[in-house]
Protein backbone atom coordinates (compact mmCIF):
# COMPACT_ATOMS: atom_id res chain seq x y z
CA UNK A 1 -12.74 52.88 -16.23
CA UNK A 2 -14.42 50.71 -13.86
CA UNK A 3 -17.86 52.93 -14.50
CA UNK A 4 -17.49 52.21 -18.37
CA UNK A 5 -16.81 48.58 -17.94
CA UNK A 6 -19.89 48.75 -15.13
CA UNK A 7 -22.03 49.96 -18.45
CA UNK A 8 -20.90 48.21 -20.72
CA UNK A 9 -22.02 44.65 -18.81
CA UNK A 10 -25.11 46.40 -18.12
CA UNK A 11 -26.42 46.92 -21.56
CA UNK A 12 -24.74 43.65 -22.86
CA UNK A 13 -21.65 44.42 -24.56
CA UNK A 14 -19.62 42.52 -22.94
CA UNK A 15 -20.02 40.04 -20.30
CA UNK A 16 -17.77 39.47 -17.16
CA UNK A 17 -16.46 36.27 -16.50
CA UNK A 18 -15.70 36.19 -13.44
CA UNK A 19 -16.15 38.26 -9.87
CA UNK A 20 -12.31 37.85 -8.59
CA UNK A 21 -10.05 40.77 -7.69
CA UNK A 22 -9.10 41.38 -11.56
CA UNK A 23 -12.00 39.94 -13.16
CA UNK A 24 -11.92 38.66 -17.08
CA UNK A 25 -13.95 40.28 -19.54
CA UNK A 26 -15.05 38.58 -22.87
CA UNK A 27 -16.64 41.15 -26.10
CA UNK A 28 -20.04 40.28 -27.62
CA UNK A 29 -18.87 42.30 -30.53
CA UNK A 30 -17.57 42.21 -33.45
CA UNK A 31 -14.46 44.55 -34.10
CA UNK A 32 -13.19 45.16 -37.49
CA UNK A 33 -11.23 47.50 -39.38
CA UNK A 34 -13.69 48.91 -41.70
CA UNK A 35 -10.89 50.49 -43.76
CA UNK A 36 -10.46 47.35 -45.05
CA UNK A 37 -13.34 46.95 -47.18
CA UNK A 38 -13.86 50.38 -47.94
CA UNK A 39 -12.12 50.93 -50.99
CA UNK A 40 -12.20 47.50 -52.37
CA UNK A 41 -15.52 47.86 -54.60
CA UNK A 42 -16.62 44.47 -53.73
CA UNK A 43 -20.49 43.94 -53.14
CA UNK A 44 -19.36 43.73 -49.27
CA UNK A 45 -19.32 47.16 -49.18
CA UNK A 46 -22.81 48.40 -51.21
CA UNK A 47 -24.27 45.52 -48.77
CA UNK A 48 -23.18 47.37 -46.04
CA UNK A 49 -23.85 50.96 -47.70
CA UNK A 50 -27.71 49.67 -48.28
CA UNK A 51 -27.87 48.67 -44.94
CA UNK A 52 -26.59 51.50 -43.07
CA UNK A 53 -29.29 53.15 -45.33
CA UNK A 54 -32.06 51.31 -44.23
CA UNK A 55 -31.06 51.09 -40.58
CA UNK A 56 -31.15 55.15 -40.63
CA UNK A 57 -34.33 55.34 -42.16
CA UNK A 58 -36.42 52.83 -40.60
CA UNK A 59 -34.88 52.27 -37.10
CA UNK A 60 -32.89 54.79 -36.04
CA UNK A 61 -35.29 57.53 -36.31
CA UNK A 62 -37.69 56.02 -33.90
CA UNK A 63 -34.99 55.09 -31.29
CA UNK A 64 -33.87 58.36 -30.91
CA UNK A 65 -37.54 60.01 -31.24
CA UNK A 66 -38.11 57.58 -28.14
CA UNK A 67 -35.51 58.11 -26.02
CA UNK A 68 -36.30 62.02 -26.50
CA UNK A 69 -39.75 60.94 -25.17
CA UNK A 70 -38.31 59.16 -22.28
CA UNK A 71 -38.63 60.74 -19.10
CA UNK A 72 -35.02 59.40 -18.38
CA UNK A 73 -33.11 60.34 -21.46
């Protein structure tokens, strides 16, 4: 646990608030349900369906074409 928390601070998902013996830990994410929107047919969800689209296509790809590059992968 302490190893996934240790990443997790790293890379800026969460931050730790403090360095005492059972430190606090506050998200810098935002948690939802998506089951909640995705059945509803509002224009919520083709937003996000467009998006998720457009996120694979254009920035995705390259992220993981990089970090198969990366000496360190």
């Amino acid at each position: 646990m302490a190893d996934e928390l240790k990443i997790l601070v790293e890379y800026g998902y969460i931050d730790r608030l403090d360095n005492g013996k059972d430190p606090k830990y506050r998200t810098n994410m935002y948690i939802t349900d998506c089951r909640i929107r995705q059945n509803d047919g509002c224009k919520w969800t083709e937003t996000m369906k467009n998006a998720a689209g457009f996120l694979c296509d254009r920035l995705y790809t390259k992220v993981f074409k990089d970090f198969d590059a990366s000496p360190d992968c």
